[in-house]
Protein backbone atom coordinates (compact mmCIF):
# COMPACT_ATOMS: atom_id res chain seq x y z
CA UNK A 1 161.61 140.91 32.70
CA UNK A 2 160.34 140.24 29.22
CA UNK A 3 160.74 142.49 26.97
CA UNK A 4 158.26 143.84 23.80
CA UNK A 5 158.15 142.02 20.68
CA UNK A 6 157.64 142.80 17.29
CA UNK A 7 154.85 140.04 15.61
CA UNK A 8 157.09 140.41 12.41
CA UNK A 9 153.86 140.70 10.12
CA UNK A 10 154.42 143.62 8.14
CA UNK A 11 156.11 145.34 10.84
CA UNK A 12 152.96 145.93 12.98
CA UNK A 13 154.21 146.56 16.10
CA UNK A 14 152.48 144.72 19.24
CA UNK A 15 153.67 145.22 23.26
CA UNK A 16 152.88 142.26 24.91
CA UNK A 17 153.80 143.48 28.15
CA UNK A 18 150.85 145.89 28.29
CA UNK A 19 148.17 144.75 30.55
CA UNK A 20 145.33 143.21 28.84
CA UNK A 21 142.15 145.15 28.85
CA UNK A 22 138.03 143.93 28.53
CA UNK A 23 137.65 144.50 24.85
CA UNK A 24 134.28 145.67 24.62
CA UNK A 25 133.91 146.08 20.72
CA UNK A 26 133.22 142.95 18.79
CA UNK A 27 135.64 144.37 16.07
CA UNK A 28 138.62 144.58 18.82
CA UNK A 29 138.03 141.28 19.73
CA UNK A 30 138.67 139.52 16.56
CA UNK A 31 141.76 141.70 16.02
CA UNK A 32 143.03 140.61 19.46
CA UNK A 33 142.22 136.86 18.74
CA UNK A 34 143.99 137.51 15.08
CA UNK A 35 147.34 139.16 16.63
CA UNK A 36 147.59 135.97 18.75
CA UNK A 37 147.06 133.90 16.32
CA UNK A 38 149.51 135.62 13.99
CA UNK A 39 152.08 136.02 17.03
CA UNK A 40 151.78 132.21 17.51
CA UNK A 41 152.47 131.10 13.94
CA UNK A 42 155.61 133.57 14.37
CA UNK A 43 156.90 131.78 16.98
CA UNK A 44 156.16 128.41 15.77
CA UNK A 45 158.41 128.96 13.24
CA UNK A 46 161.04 129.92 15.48
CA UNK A 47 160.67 126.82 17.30
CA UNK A 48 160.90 124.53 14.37
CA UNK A 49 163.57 126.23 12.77
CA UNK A 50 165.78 125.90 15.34
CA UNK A 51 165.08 122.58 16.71
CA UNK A 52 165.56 121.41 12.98
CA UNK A 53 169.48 123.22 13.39
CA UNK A 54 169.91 121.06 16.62
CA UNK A 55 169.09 118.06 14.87
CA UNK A 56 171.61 118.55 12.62
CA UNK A 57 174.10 119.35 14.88
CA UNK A 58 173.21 116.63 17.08
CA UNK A 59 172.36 113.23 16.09
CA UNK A 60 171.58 111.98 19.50
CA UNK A 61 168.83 114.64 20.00
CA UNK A 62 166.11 113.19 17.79
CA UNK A 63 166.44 109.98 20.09
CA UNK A 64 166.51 111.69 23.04
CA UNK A 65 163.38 114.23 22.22
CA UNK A 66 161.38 111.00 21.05
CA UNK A 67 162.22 109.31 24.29
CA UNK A 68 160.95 112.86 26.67
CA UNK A 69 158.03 113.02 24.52
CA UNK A 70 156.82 109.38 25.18
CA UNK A 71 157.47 110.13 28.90
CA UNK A 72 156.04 113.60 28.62
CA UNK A 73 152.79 112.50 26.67
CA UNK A 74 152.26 108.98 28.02
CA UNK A 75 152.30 107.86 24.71
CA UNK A 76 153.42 104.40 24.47
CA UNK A 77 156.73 103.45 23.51
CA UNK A 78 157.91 103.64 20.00
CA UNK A 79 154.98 105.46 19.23
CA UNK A 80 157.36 108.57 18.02
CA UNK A 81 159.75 107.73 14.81
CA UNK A 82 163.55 109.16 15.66
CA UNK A 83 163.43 111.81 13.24
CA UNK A 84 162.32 115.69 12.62
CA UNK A 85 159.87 114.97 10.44
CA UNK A 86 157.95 112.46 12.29
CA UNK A 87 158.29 114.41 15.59
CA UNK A 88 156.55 117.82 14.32
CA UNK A 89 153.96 115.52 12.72
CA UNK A 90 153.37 113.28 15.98
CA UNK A 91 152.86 116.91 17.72
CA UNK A 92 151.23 118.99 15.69
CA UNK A 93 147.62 118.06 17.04
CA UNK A 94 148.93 118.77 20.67
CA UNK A 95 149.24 122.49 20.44
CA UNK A 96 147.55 125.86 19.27
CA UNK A 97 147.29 129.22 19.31
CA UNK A 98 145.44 129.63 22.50
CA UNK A 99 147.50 126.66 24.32
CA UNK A 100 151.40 126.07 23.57
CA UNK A 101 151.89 124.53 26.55
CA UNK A 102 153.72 121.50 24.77
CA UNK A 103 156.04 123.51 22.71
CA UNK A 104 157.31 125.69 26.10
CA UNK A 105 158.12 122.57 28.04
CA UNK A 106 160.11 121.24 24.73
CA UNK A 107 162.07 124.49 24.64
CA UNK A 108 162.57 124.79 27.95
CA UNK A 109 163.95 121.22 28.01
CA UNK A 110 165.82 121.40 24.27
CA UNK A 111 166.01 125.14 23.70
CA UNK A 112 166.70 126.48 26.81
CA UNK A 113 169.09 129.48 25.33
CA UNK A 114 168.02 129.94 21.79
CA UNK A 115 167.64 133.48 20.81
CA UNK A 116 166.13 135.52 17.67
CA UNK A 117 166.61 139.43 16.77
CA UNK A 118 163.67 141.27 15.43
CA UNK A 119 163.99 144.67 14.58
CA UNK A 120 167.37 144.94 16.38
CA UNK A 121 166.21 143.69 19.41
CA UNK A 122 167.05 140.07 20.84
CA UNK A 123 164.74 138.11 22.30
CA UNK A 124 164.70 134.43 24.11
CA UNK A 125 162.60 132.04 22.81
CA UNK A 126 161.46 129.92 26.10
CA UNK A 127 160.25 133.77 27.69
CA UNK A 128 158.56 134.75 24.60
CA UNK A 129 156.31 131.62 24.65
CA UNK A 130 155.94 132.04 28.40
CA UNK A 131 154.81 135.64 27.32
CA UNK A 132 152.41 134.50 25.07
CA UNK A 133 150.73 131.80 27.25
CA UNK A 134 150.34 134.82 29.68
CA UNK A 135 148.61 137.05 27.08
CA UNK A 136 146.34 133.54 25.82
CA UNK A 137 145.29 133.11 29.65
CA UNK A 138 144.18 137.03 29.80
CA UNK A 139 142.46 137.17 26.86
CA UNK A 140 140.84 133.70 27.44
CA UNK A 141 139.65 134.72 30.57
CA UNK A 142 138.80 138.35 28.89
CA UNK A 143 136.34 137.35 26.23
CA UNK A 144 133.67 135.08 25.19
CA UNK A 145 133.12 132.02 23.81
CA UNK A 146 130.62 133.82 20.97
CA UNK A 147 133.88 135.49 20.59
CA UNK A 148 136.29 132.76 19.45
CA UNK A 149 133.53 131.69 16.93
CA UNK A 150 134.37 134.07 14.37
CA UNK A 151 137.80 133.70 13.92
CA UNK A 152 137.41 129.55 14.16
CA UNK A 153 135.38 130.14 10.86
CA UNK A 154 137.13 132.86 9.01
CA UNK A 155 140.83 132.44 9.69
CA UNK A 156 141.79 128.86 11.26
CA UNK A 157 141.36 125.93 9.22
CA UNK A 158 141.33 122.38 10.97
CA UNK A 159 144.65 120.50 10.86
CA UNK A 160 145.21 118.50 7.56
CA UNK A 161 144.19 115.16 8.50
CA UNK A 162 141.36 112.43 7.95
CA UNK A 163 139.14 112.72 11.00
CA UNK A 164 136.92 109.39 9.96
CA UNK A 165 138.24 107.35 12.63
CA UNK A 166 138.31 109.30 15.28
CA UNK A 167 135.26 109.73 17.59
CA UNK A 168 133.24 112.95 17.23
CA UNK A 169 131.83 114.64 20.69
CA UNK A 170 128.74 116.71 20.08
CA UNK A 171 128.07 119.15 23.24
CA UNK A 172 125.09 121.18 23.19
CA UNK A 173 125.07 123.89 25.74
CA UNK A 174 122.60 125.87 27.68
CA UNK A 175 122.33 129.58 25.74
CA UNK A 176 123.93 131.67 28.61
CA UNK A 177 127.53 129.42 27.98
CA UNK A 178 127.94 131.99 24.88
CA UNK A 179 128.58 134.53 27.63
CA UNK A 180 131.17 132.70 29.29
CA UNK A 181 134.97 132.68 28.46
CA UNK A 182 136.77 131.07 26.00
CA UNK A 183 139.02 129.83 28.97
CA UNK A 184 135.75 128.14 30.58
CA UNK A 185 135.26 126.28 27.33
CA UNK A 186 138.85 124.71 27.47
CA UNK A 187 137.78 124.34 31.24
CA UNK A 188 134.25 122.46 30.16
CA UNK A 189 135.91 120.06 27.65
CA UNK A 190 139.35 119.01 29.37
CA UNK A 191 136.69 117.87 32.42
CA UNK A 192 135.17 116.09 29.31
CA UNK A 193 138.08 113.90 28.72
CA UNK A 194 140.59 111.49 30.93
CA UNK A 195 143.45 113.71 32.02
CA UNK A 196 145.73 112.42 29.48
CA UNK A 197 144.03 113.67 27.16
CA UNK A 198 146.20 116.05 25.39
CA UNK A 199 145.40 117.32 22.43
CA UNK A 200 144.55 120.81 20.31
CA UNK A 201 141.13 121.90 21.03
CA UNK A 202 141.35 124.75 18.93
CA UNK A 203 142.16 122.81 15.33
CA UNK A 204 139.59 120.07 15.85
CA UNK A 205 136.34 122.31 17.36
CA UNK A 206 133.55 123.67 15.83
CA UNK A 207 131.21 126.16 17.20
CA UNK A 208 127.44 126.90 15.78
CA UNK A 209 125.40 130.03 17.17
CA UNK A 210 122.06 129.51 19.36
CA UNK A 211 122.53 127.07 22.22
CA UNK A 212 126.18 126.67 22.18
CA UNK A 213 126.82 123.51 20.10
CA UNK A 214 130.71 121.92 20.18
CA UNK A 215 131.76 119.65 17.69
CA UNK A 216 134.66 118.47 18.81
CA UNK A 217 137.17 115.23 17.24
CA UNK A 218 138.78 113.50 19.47
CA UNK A 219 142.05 111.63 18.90
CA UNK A 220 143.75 108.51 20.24
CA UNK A 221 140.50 107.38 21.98
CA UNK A 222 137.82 105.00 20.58
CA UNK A 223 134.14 106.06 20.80
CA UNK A 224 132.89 103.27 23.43
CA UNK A 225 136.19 104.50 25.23
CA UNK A 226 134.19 107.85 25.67
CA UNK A 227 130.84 107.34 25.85
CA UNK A 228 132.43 105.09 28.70
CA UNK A 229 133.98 107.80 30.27
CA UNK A 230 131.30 110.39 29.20
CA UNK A 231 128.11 108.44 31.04
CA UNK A 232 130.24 108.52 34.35
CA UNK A 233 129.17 112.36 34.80
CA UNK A 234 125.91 112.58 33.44
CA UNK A 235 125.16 114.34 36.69
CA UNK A 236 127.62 116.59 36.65
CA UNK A 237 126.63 117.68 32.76
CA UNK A 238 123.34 118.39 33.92
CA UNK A 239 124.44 120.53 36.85
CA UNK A 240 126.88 122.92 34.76
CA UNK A 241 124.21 123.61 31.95
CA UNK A 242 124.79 120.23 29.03
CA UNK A 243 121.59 119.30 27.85
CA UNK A 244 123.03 117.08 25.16
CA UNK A 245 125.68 114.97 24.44
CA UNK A 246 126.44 112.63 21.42
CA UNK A 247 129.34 110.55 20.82
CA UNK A 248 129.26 110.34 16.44
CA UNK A 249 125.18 109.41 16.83
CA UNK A 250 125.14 107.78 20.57
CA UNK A 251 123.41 109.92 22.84
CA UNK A 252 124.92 109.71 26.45
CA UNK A 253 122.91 112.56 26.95
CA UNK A 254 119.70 113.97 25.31
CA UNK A 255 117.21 116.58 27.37
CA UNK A 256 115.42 120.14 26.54
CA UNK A 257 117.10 123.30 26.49
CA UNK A 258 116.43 125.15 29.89
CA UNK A 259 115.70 128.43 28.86
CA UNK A 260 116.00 130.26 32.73
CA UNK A 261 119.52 128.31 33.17
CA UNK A 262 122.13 130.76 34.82
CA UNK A 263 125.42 130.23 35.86
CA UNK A 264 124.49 130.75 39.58
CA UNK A 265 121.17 129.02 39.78
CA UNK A 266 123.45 126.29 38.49
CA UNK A 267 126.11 126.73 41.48
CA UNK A 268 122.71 126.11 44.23
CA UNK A 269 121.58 123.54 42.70
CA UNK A 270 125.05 121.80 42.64
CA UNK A 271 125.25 122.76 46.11
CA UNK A 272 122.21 121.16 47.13
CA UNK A 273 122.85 118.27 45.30
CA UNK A 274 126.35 118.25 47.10
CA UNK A 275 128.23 117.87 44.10
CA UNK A 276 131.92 119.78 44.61
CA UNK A 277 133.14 118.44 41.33
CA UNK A 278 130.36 120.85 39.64
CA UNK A 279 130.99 123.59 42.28
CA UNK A 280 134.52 124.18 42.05
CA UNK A 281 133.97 123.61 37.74
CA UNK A 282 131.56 126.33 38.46
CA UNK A 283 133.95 128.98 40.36
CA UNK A 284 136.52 128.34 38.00
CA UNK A 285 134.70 130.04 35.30
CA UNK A 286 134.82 133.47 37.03
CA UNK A 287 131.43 134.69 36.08
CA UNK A 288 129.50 133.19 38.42
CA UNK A 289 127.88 135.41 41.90
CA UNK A 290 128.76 133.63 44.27
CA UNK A 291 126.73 135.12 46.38
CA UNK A 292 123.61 134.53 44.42
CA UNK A 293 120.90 134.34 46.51
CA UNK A 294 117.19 131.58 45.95
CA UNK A 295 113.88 133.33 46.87
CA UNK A 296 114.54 132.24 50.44
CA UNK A 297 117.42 134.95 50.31
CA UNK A 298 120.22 131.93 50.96
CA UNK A 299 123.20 131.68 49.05
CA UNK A 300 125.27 128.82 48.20
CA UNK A 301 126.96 129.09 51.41
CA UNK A 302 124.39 128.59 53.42
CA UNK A 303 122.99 125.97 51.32
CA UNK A 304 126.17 124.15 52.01
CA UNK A 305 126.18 124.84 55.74
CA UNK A 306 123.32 123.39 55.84
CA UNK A 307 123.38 120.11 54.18
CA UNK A 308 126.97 119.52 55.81
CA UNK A 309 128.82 119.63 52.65
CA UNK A 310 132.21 120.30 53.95
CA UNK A 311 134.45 120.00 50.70
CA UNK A 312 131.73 122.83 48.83
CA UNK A 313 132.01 124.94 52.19
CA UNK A 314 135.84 125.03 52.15
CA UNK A 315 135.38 125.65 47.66
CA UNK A 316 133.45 128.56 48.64
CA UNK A 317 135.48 130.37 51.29
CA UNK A 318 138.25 129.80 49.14
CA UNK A 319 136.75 131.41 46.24
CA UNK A 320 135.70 134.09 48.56
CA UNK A 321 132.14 133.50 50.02
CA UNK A 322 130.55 136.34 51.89
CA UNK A 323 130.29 134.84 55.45
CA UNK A 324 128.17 137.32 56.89
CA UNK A 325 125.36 137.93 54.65
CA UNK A 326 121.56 137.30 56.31
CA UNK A 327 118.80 134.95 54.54
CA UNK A 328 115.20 136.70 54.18
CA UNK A 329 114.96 135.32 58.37
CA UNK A 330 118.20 137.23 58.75
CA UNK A 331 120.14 133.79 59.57
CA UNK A 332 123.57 133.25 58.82
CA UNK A 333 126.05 130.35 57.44
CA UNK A 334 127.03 130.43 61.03
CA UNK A 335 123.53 129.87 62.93
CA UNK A 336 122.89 127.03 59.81
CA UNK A 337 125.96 125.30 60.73
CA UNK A 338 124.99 125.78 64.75
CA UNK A 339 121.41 124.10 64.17
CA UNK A 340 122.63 120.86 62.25
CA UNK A 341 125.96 120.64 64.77
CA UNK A 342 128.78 121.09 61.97
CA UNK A 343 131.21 121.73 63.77
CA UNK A 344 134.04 121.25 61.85
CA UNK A 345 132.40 123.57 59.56
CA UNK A 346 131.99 126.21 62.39
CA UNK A 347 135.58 126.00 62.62
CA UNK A 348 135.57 127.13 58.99
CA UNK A 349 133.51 130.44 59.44
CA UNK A 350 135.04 131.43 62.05
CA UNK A 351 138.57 131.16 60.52
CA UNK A 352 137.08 133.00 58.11
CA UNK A 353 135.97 135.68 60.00
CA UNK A 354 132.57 135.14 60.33
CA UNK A 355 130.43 137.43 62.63
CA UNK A 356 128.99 135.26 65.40
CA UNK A 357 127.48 138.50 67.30
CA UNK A 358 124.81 138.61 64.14
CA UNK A 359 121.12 138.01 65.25
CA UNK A 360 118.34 136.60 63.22
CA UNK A 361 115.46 138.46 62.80
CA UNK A 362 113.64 136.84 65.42
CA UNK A 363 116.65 137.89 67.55
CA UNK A 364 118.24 134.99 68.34
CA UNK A 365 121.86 134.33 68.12
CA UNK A 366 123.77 131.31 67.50
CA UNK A 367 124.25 130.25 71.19
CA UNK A 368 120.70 130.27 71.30
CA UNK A 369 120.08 127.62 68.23
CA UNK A 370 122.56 125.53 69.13
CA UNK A 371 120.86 125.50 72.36
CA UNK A 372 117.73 125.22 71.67
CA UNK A 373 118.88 121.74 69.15
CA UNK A 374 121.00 120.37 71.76
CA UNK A 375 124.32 121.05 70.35
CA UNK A 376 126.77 121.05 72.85
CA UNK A 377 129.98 121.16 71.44
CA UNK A 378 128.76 124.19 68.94
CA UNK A 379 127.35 125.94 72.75
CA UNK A 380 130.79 125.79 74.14
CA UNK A 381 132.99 126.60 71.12
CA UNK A 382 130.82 129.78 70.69
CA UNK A 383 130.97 130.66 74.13
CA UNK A 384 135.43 130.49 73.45
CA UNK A 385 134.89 132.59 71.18
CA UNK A 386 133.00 135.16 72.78
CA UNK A 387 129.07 134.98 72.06
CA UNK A 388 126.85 136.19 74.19
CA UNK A 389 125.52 133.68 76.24
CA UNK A 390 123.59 135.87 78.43
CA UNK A 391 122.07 137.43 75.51
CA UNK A 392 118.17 137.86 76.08
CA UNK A 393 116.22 138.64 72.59
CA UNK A 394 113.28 141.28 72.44
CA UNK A 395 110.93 138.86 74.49
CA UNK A 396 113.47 137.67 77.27
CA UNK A 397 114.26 134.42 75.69
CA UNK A 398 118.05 133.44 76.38
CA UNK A 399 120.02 130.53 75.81
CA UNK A 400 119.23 128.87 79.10
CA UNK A 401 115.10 128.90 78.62
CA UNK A 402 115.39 127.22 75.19
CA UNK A 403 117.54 124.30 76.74
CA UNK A 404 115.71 123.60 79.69
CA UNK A 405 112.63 123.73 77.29
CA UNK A 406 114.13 121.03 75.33
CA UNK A 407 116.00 118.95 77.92
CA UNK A 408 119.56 119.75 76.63
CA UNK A 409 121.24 118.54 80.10
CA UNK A 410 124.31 118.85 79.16
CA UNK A 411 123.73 122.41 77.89
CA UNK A 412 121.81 123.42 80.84
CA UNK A 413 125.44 122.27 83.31
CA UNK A 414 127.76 124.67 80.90
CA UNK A 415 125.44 127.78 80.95
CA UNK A 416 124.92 127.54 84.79
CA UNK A 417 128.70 127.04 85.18
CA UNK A 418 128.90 129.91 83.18
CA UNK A 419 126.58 132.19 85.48
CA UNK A 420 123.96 132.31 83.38
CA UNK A 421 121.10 133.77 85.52
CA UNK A 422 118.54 131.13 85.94
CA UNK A 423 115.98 133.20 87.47
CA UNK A 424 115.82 135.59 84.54
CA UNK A 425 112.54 135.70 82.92
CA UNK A 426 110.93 136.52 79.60
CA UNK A 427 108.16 138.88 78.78
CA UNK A 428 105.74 136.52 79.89
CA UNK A 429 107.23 136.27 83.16
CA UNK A 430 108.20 132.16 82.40
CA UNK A 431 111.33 131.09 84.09
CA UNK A 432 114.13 128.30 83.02
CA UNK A 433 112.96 126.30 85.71
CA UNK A 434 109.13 126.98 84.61
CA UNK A 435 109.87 126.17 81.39
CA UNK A 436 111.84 122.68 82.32
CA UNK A 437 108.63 121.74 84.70
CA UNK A 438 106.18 122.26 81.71
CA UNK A 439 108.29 119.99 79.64
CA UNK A 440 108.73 117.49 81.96
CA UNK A 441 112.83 117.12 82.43
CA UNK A 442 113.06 116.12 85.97
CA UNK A 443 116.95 115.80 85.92
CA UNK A 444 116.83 119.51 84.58
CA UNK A 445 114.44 120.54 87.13
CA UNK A 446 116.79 118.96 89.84
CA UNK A 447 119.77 121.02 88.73
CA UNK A 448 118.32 124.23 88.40
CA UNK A 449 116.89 123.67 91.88
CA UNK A 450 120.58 122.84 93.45
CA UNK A 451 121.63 126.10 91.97
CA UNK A 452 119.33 127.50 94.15
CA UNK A 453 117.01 128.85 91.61
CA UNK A 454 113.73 130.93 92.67
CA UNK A 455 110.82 128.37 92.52
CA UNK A 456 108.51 130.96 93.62
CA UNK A 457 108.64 133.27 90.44
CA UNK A 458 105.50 133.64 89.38
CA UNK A 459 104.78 134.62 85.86
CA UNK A 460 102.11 136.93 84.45
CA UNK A 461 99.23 134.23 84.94
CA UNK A 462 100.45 134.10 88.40
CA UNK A 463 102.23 131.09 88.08
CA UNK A 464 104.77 129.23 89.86
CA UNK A 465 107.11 126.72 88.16
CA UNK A 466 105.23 124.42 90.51
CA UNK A 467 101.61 125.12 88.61
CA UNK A 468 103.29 124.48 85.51
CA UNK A 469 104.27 121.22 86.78
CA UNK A 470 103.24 118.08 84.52
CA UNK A 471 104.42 114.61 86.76
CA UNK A 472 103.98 114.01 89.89
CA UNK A 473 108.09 113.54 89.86
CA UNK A 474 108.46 117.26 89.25
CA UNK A 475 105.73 118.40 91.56
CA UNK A 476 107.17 116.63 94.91
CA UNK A 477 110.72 118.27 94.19
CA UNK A 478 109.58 121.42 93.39
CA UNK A 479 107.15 121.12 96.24
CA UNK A 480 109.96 120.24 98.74
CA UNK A 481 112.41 123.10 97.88
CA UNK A 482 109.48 125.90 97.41
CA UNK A 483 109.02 125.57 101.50
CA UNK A 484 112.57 126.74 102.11
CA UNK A 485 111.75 129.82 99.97
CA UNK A 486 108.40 130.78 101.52
C-alpha cells in the first residue's frame, strides 16, 4: 500500500491516501486544484532528476528511451533526438498536472525502482505517480469545469512555445457544461481528436465564463486535418450540447445557444436519434439521470426499447437503467420491447431482472401485447419464463381474445396447447371464438372449434359466435358444429 507523502512545499503536509471528498466551497476547490498542481511539479522533478542520473550512467538509455517513445507515441521515426535534452523537450506538451499518464509508463519502464526520502520517509517513485493519477481522477470527477477556470488563469501559464502554426479549436458549449466535471471536459475533447492524439490539454486550453467557450491549440495536426475529422460528428456535437465549433476562423459548426439544454434531455434525444456514440459519451460524464423521464413519463430505456436500439439498450443496463419503472400508461421497457418483437432485447431485461408480472394501466401484461401484435417468439419466451398467460385484465380480456381478434394463428396453437380456456369470456360476454368470427379468421375459427370450444355462448346482446359471423365461410362451420352442441 502507498504510503503518505509530504508535497515538500514549505513542509505543508498533504495525505494522499485520504479519500477524496465533494468540496463544496469554491475556496477549497482552488486549494485542492493548487496542492495537485504543486504535488505534480514535485514529482516532476523527481522524474527528471533521476532519469538525467541514468543517462549518465548509461549511454545506451537515451537510444533506447527515444526508440520506446516513438513506439509508445506513434511518432514517426527519428522524430526524437538521442539525448536528455531533446527528450524532456519532445515530451513536455504530452503531460500535466491533471494527466501524467506519459511520465508513469516511462518510469515504470526506465525507473521501475527509483526511490526519494522526504521527511525521513522513503517513497517509490512509479507508486507515487500512480497515487497521484488516483487523486487527479477523484478530484476530476469531484469538481467542475467552472472550477478548473480559476486556477488555468491565476497559477498555470501555457507552455513556452510559439503556437502560430498550430491549429486553434474553438468549442462553445451549452451553459449547463460549467456544471459538469473537469474529467468530462478531458472526456468531451479527447472524443474531439483522432485517438493518437496525445497531448497536454491542460497547458494549451483556455476557458471564458458564460456558455462554456474552449480554446484549445492543437499540435502535430494541420487545420484541414481537423476540420476533416471535426465535420465527421457534427451530429454527435449537437447531441451532447456544442453549438459551435471553429477551427482558427472555419466554422464546422455554428448554431444558437439552447438555453433549456440538460444533460438528460440530451441522453433522449440521442436515444431517439439512436446514436450510442453520444449515449455512452453521455453516461460517462456521471451527472446525467438516467432515468430522466419526457412528458410521456418514458425514459431513455424505453425510448431505446422501442426504436430497437440494441447497442444503447445494453449502454444503459450497463450503466444501471431502472428496468422496472412505468411510463404515464404504466408500460414498461419490457411490454415496449414485446410490441415491436425485440427479442434479443427481451433477453436483455430479463437478464437484468426485469419484472414481467408488471401490468399497464389498462391492465394488460406483456403476454397480452405480444399477442395482440402477433409476436410469437416474444408469447412463448414469456410464457418460459413464467407470465401469466391465463391472466384476464379488469374487463375479461386475456391473451387468447386479443389473438384470435387479430388472426395471430400461430399464437392462437401455443395458448390452446397451453390450456388456455377458450370459452372464457369478457365483461361483455364476447368469446375467443366470437371474437375470431367477427374478424373473419376462418383458419382460427376452425381451431378453436376442434378444441371443442362452446359455440353456443351467447354474450350480453344475446349473441352467439355464429351472429357475429361475417362470411359465409365462417357461418357454415360454425353452423355445422353448433348442432352437436344443441
Amino acid at each position: 500500500m502507498t504510503k503518505t507523502i509530504h508535497t515538500l512545499i514549505g513542509g505543508t503536509y498533504h495525505d494522499i491516501t485520504k479519500p477524496f471528498r465533494i468540496i463544496a466551497s469554491e475556496k477549497k476547490v482552488y486549494k485542492s486544484l493548487d496542492d495537485l498542481y504543486q504535488r505534480f511539479s514535485n514529482l516532476t522533478t523527481i522524474f527528471e532528476t533521476n532519469l538525467e542520473e541514468k543517462f549518465n550512467h548509461n549511454s545506451q538509455l537515451a537510444t533506447d528511451v527515444s526508440k520506446w517513445l516513438v513506439v509508445h507515441m506513434e511518432w514517426e521515426h527519428s522524430s526524437v533526438n538521442n539525448n536528455l535534452d531533446d527528450i524532456l523537450k519532445k515530451i513536455r506538451p504530452y503531460y500535466d498536472f491533471i494527466d501524467c499518464k506519459l511520465l508513469l509508463d516511462m518510469s515504470k519502464k526506465f525507473l521501475p525502482y527509483v526511490t526519494f526520502t522526504d521527511d525521513g520517509v522513503t517513497y517509490i517513485l512509479v507508486d507515487e505517480l500512480h497515487s497521484h493519477t488516483l487523486m487527479s481522477k477523484r478530484l476530476c470527477t469531484s469538481n467542475a469545469v467552472s472550477d478548473l477556470r480559476k486556477i488555468l488563469q491565476e497559477h498555470f501559464k501555457p507552455f513556452d512555445r510559439n503556437m502560430d502554426d498550430f491549429p486553434c479549436i474553438h468549442i462553445h458549449l451549452q451553459t449547463f457544461w460549467n456544471h459538469t466535471s473537469i474529467r468530462g471536459l478531458y472526456k468531451l475533447i479527447e472524443k474531439f481528436l483522432p485517438q493518437k492524439y496525445k497531448q497536454s490539454i491542460i497547458e494549451y486550453i483556455e476557458i471564458f465564463p458564460g456558455s462554456v467557450i474552449i480554446k484549445l491549440h492543437i499540435l502535430d495536426f494541420t487545420a484541414a486535418s481537423l476540420i476533416l475529422y471535426t465535420r465527421r460528428k457534427l451530429k454527435f456535437m449537437r447531441l451532447i450540447g456544442i453549438f459551435s465549433l471553429y477551427i482558427n476562423d472555419h466554422p464546422v459548426l455554428q448554431e444558437d445557444e439552447n438555453m433549456n439544454f440538460t444533460f438528460e434531455l440530451a441522453l433522449l434525444e440521442a436515444v431517439t436519434a439512436g446514436n450510442n456514440e453520444a449515449v455512452e459519451f453521455l453516461l460517462q460524464l456521471e451527472t446525467v439521470n438516467i432515468d430522466h423521464t419526457n412528458e410521456e413519463g418514458k425514459t431513455a430505456l424505453m425510448l431505446a426499447c422501442e426504436r430497437g436500439h440494441e447497442d444503447i439498450v445494453h449502454s444503459l443496463l450497463i450503466a444501471g437503467a431502472n428496468v422496472n419503472i412505468q411510463d404515464n400508461k404504466g408500460w414498461t421497457a419490457l411490454m415496449m420491447a414485446s410490441k415491436y418483437n425485440h427479442i434479443s432485447i427481451i433477453h436483455m431485461l430479463l437478464q437484468a431482472n426485469a419484472n414481467p408480472h408488471l401490468k399497464a394501466s389498462a391492465g394488460s401484461n406483456a403476454v397480452i401485447i405480444a399477442s395482440y401484435v402477433g409476436n410469437y417468439e416474444v408469447v412463448q419466451l414469456l410464457i418460459s419464463k413464467g407470465v401469466d398467460y391465463k391472466y384476464q385484465r379488469e374487463d375479461g380480456v386475456n391473451a387468447l381474445m386479443v389473438a384470435c381478434m387479430n388472426g395471430h394463428t400461430q399464437i392462437v396453437k401455443l395458448l390452446l396447447n397451453e390450456q388456455v380456456d377458450p370459452n372464457a369470456q369478457n365483461k361483455h360476454g364476447y368469446t375467443a371464438l366470437m371474437a375470431a368470427s367477427f374478424n373473419g379468421h376462418y383458419k382460427i375459427v376452425q381451431l378453436l372449434l376442434e378444441w371443442k370450444t362452446d359455440p353456443t355462448i351467447k354474450s350480453n346482446e344475446s349473441k352467439t359466435a355464429l351472429s357475429y359471423a361475417t362470411t359465409e365461410e365462417i357461418s357454415y362451420q360454425i353452423s355445422v358444429v353448433q348442432e352437436d352442441f344443441l
